[in-house]
N, C-alpha and C. Protein backbone atom coordinates (compact mmCIF):
# COMPACT_ATOMS: atom_id res chain seq x y z
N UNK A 1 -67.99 -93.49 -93.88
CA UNK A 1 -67.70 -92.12 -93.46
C UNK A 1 -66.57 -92.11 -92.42
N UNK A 2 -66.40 -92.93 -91.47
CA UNK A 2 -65.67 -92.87 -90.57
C UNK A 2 -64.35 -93.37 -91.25
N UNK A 3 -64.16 -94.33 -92.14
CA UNK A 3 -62.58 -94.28 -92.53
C UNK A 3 -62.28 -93.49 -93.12
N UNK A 4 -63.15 -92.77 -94.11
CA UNK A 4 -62.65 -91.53 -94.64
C UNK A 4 -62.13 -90.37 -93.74
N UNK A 5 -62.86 -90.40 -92.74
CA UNK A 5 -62.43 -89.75 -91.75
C UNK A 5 -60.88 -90.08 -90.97
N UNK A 6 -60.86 -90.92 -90.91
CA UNK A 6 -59.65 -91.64 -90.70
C UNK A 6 -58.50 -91.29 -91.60
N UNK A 7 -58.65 -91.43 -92.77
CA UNK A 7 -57.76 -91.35 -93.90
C UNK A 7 -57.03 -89.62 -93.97
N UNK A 8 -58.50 -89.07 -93.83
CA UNK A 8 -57.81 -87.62 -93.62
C UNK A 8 -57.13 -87.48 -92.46
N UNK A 9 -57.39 -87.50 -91.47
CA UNK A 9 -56.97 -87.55 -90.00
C UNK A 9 -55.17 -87.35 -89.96
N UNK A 10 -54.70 -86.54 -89.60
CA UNK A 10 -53.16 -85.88 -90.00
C UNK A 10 -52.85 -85.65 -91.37
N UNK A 11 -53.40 -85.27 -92.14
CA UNK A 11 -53.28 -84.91 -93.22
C UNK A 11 -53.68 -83.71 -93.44
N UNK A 12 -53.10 -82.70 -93.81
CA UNK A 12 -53.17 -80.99 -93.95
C UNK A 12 -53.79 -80.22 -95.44
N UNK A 13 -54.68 -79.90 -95.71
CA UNK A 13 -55.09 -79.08 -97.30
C UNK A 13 -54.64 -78.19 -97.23
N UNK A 14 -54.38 -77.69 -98.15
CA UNK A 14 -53.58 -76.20 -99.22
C UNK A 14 -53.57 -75.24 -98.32
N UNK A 15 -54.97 -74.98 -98.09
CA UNK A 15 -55.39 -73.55 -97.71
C UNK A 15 -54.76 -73.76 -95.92
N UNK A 16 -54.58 -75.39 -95.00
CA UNK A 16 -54.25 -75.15 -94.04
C UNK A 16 -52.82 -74.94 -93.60
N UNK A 17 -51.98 -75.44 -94.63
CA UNK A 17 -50.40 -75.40 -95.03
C UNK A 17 -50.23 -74.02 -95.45
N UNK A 18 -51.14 -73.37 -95.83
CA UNK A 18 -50.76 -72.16 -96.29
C UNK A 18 -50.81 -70.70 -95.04
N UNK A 19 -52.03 -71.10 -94.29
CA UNK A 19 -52.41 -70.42 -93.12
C UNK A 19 -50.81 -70.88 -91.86
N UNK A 20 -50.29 -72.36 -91.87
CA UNK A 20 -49.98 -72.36 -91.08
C UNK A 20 -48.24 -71.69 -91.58
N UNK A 21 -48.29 -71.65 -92.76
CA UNK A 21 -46.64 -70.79 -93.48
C UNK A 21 -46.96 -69.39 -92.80
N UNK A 22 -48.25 -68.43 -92.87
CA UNK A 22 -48.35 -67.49 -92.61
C UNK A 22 -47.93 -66.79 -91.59
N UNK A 23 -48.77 -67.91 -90.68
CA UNK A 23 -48.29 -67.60 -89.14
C UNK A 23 -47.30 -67.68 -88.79
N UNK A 24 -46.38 -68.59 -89.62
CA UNK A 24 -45.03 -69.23 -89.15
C UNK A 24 -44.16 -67.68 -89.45
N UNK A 25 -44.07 -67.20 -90.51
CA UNK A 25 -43.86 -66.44 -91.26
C UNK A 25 -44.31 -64.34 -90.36
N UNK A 26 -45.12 -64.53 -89.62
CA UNK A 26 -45.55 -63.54 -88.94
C UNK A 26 -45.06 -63.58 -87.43
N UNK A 27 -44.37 -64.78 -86.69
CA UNK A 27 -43.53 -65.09 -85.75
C UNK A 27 -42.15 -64.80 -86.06
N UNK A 28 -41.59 -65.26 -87.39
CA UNK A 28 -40.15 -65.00 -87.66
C UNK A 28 -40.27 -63.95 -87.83
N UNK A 29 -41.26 -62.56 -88.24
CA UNK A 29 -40.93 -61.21 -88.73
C UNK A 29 -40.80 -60.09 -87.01
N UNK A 30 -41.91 -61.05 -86.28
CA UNK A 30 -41.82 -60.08 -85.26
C UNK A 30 -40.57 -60.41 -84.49
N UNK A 31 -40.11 -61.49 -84.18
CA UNK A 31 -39.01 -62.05 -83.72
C UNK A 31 -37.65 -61.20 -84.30
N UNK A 32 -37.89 -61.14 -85.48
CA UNK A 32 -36.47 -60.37 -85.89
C UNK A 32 -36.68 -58.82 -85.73
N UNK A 33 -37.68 -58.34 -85.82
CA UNK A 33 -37.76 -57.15 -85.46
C UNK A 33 -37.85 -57.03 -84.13
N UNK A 34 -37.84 -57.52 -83.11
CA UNK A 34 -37.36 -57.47 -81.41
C UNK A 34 -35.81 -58.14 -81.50
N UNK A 35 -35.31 -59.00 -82.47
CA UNK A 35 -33.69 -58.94 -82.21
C UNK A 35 -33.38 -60.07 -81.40
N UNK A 36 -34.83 -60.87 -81.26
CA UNK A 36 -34.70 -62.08 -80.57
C UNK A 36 -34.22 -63.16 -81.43
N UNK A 37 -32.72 -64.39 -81.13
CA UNK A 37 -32.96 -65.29 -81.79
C UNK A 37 -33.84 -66.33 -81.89
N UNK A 38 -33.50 -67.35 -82.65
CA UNK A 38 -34.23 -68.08 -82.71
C UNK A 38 -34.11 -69.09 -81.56
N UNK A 39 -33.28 -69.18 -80.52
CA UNK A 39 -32.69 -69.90 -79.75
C UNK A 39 -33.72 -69.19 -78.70
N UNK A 40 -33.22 -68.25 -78.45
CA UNK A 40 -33.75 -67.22 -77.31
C UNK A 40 -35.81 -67.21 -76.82
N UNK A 41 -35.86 -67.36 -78.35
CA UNK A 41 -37.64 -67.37 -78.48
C UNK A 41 -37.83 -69.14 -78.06
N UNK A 42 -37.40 -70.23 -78.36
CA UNK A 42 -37.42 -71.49 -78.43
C UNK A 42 -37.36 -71.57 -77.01
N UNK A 43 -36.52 -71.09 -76.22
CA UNK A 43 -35.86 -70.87 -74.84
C UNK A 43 -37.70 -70.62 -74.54
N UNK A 44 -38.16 -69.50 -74.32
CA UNK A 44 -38.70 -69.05 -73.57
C UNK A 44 -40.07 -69.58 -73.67
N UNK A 45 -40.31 -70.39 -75.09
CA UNK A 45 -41.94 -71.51 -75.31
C UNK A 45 -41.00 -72.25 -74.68
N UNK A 46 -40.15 -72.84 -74.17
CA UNK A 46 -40.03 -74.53 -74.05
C UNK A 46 -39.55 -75.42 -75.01
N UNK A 47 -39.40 -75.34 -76.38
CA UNK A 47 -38.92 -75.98 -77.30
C UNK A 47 -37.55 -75.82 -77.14
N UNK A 48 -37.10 -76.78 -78.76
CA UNK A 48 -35.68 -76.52 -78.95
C UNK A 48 -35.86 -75.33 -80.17
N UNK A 49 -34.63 -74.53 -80.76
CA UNK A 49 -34.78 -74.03 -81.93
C UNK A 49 -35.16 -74.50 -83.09
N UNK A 50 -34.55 -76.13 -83.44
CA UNK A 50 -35.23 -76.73 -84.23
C UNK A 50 -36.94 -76.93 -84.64
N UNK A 51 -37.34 -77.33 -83.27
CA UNK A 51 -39.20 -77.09 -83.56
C UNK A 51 -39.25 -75.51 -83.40
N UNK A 52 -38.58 -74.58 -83.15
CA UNK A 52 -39.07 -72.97 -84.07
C UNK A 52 -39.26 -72.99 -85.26
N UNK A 53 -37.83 -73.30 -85.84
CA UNK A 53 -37.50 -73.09 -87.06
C UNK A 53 -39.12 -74.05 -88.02
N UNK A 54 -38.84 -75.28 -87.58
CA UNK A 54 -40.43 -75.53 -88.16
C UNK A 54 -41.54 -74.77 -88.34
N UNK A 55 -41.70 -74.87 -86.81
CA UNK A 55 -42.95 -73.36 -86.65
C UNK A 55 -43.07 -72.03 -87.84
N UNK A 56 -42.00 -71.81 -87.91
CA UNK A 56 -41.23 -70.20 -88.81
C UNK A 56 -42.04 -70.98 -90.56
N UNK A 57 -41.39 -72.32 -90.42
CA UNK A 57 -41.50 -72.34 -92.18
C UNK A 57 -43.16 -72.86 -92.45
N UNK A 58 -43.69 -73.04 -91.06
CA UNK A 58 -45.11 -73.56 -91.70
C UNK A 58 -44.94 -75.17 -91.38
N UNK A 59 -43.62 -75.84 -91.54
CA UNK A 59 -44.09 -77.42 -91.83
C UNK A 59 -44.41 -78.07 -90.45
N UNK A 60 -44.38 -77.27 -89.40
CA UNK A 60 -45.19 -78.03 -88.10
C UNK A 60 -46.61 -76.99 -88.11
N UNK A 61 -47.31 -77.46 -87.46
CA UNK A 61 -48.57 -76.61 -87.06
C UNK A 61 -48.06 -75.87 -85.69
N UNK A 62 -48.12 -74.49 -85.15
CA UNK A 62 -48.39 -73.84 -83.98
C UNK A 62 -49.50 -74.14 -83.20
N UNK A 63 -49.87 -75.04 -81.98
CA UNK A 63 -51.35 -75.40 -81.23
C UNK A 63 -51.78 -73.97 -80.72
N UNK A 64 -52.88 -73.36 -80.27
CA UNK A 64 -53.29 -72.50 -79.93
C UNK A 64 -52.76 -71.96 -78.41
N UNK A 65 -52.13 -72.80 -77.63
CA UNK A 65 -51.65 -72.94 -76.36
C UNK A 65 -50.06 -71.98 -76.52
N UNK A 66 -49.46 -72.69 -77.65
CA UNK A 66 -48.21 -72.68 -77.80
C UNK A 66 -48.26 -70.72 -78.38
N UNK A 67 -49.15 -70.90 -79.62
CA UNK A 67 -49.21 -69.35 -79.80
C UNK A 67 -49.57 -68.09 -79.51
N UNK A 68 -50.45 -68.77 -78.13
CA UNK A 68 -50.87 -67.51 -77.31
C UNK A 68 -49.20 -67.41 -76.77
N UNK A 69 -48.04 -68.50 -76.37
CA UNK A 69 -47.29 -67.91 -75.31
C UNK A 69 -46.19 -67.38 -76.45
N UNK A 70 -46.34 -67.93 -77.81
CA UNK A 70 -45.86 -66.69 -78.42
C UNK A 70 -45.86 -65.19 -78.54
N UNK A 71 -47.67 -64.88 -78.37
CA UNK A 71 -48.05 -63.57 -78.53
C UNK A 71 -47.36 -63.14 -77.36
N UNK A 72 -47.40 -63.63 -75.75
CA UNK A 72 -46.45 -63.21 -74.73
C UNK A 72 -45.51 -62.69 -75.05
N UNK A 73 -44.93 -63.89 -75.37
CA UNK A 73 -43.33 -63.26 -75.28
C UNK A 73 -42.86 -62.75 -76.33
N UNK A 74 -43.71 -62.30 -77.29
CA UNK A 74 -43.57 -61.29 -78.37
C UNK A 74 -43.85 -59.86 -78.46
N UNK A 75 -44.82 -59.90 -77.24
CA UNK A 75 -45.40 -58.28 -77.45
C UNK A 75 -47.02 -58.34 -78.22
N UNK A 76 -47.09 -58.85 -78.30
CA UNK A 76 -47.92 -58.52 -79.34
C UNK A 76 -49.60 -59.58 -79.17
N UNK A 77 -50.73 -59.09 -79.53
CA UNK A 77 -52.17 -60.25 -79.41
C UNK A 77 -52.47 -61.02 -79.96
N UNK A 78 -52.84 -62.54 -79.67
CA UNK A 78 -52.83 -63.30 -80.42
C UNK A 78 -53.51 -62.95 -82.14
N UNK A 79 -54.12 -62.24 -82.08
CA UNK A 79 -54.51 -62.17 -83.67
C UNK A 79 -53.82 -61.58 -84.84
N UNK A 80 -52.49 -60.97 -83.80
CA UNK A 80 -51.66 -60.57 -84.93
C UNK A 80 -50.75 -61.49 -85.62
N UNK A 81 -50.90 -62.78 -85.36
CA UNK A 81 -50.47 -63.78 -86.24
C UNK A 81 -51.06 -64.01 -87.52
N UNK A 82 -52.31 -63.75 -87.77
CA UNK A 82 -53.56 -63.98 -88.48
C UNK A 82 -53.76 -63.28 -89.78
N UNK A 83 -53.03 -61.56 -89.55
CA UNK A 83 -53.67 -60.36 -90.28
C UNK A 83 -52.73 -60.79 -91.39
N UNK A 84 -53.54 -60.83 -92.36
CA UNK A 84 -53.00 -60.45 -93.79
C UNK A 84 -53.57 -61.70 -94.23
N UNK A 85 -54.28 -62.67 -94.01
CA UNK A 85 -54.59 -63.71 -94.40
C UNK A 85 -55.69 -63.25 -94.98
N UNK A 86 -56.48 -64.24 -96.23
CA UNK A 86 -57.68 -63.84 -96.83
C UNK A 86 -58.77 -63.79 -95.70
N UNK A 87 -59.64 -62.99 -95.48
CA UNK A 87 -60.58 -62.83 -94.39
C UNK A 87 -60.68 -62.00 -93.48
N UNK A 88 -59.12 -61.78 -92.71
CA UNK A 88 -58.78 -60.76 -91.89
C UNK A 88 -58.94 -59.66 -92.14
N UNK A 89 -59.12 -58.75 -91.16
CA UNK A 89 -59.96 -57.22 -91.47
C UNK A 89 -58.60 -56.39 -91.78
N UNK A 90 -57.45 -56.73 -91.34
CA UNK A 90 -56.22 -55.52 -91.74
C UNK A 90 -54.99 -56.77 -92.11
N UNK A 91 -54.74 -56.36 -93.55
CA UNK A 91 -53.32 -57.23 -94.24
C UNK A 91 -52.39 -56.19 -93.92
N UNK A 92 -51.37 -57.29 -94.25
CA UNK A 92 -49.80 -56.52 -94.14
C UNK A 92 -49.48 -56.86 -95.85
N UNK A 93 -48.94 -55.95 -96.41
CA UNK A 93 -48.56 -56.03 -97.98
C UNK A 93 -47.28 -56.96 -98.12
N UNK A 94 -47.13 -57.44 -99.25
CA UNK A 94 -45.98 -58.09 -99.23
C UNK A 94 -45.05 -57.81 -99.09
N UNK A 95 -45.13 -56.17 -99.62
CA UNK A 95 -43.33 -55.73 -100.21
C UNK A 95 -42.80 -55.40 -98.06
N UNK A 96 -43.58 -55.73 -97.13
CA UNK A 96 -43.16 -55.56 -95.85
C UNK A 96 -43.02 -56.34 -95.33
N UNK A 97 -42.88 -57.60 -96.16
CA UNK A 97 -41.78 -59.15 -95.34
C UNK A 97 -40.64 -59.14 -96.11
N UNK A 98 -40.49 -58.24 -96.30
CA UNK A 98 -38.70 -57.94 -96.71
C UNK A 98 -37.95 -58.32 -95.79
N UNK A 99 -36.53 -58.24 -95.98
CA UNK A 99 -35.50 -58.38 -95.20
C UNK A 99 -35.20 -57.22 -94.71
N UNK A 100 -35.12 -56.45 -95.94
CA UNK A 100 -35.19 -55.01 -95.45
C UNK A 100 -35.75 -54.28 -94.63
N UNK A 101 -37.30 -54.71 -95.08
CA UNK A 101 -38.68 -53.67 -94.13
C UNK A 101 -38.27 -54.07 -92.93
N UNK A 102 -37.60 -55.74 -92.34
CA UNK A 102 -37.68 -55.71 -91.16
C UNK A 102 -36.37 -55.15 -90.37
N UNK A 103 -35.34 -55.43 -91.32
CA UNK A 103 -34.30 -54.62 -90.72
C UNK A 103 -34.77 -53.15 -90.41
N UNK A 104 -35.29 -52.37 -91.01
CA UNK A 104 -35.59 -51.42 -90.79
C UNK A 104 -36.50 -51.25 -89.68
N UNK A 105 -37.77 -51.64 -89.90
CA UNK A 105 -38.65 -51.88 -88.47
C UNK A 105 -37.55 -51.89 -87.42
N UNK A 106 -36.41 -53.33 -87.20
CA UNK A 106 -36.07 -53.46 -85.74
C UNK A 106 -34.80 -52.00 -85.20
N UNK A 107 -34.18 -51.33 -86.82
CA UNK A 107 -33.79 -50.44 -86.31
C UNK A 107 -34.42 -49.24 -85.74
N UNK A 108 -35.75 -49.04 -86.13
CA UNK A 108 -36.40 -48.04 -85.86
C UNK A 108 -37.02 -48.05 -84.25
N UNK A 109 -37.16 -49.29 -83.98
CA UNK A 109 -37.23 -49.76 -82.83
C UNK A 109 -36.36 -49.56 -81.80
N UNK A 110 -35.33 -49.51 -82.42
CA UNK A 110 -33.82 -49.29 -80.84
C UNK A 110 -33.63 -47.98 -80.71
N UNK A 111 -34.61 -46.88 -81.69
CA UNK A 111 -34.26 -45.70 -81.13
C UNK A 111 -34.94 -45.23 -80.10
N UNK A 112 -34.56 -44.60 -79.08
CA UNK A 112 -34.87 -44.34 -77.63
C UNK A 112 -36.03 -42.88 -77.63
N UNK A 113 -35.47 -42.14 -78.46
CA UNK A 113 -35.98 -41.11 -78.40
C UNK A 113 -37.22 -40.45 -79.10
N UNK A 114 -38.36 -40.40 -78.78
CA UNK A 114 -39.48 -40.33 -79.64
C UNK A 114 -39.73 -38.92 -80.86
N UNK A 115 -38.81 -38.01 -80.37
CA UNK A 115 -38.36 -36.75 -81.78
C UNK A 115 -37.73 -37.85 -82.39
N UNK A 116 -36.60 -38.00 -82.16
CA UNK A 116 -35.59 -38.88 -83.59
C UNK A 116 -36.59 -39.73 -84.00
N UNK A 117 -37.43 -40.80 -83.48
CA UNK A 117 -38.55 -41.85 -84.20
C UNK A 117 -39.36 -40.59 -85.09
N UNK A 118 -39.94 -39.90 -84.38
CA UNK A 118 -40.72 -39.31 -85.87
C UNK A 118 -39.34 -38.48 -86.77
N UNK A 119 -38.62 -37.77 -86.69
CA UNK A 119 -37.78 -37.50 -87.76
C UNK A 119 -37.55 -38.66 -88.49
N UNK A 120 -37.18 -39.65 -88.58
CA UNK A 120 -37.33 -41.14 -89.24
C UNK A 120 -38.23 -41.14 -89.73
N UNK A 121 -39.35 -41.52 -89.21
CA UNK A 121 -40.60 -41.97 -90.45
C UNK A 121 -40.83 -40.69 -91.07
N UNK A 122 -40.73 -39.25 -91.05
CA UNK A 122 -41.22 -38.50 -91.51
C UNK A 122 -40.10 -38.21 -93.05
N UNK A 123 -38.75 -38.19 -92.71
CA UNK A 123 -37.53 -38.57 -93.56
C UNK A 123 -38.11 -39.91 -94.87
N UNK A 124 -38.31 -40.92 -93.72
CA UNK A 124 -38.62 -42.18 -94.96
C UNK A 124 -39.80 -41.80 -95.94
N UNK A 125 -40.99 -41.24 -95.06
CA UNK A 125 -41.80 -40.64 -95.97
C UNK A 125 -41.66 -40.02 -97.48
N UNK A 126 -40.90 -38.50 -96.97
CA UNK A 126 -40.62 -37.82 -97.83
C UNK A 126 -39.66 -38.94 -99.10
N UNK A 127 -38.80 -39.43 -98.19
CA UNK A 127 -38.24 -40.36 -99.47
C UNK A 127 -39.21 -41.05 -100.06
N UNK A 128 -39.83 -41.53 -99.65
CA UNK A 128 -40.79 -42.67 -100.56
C UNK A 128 -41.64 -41.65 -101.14
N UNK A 129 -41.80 -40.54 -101.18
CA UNK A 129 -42.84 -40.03 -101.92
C UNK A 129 -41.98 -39.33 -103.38
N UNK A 130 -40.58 -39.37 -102.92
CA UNK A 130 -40.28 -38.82 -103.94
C UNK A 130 -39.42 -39.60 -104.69
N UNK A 131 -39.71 -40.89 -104.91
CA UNK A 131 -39.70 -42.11 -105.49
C UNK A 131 -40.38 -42.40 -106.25
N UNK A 132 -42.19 -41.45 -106.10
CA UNK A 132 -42.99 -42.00 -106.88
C UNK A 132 -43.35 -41.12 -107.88
């Protein structure tokens, strides 16, 4: 039992490579929708950009230490790394890891004024409804 244990020991399954793409993947979306680079966010955990960019694609693991000071300096609680995964109580749909959805998110974001923000979503609305 114990070498088997051994044998696995740094070795990652499907479902944990897949959780850790997610998260990676839910750091690069909020990141670009605040307009932060990837330099800038690396800056402020302590890394270089290079171990971001890992982080982003999944092929390093995020430690729990490291991703709370993500949720910091992101805005945002640690469990919103999480949502959309099988289990979690609120997903995010796919078609909203666009390039687009997020361009859009971070523009919607730089507007100052909370009339113009709802004229926006209420505009995109009507468009999307009359799309369908």
């Amino acid at each position: 039992m114990a070498s088997q244990l051994r044998k696995a020991k740094g070795r990652r399954s499907i479902s944990e490579i897949e959780i850790d793409r997610h998260i990676g993947q839910r750091v690069r979306e909020r990141r670009i929708i605040l307009g932060l680079s990837q330099t800038v966010l690396a800056e402020g955990l302590g890394i270089s950009f290079q171990q971001l960019q890992k982080y982003e694609t999944g092929f390093n693991r995020i430690g729990a230490g490291r991703l709370y000071g993500c949720a910091e300096l992101l805005g945002v609680r640690p469990e919103y790394f999480f949502k959309g995964l099988e289990g979690s109580d609120s997903g995010t749909p796919d078609e909203t890891r666009s390039d687009e959805a997020l361009k859009l998110a971070r523009a919607h974001y730089s507007i100052d004024d909370p009339a113009q923000c709802q004229y926006v979503r209420k505009l995109v609305q009507a468009i999307a409804k009359s799309d369908t």
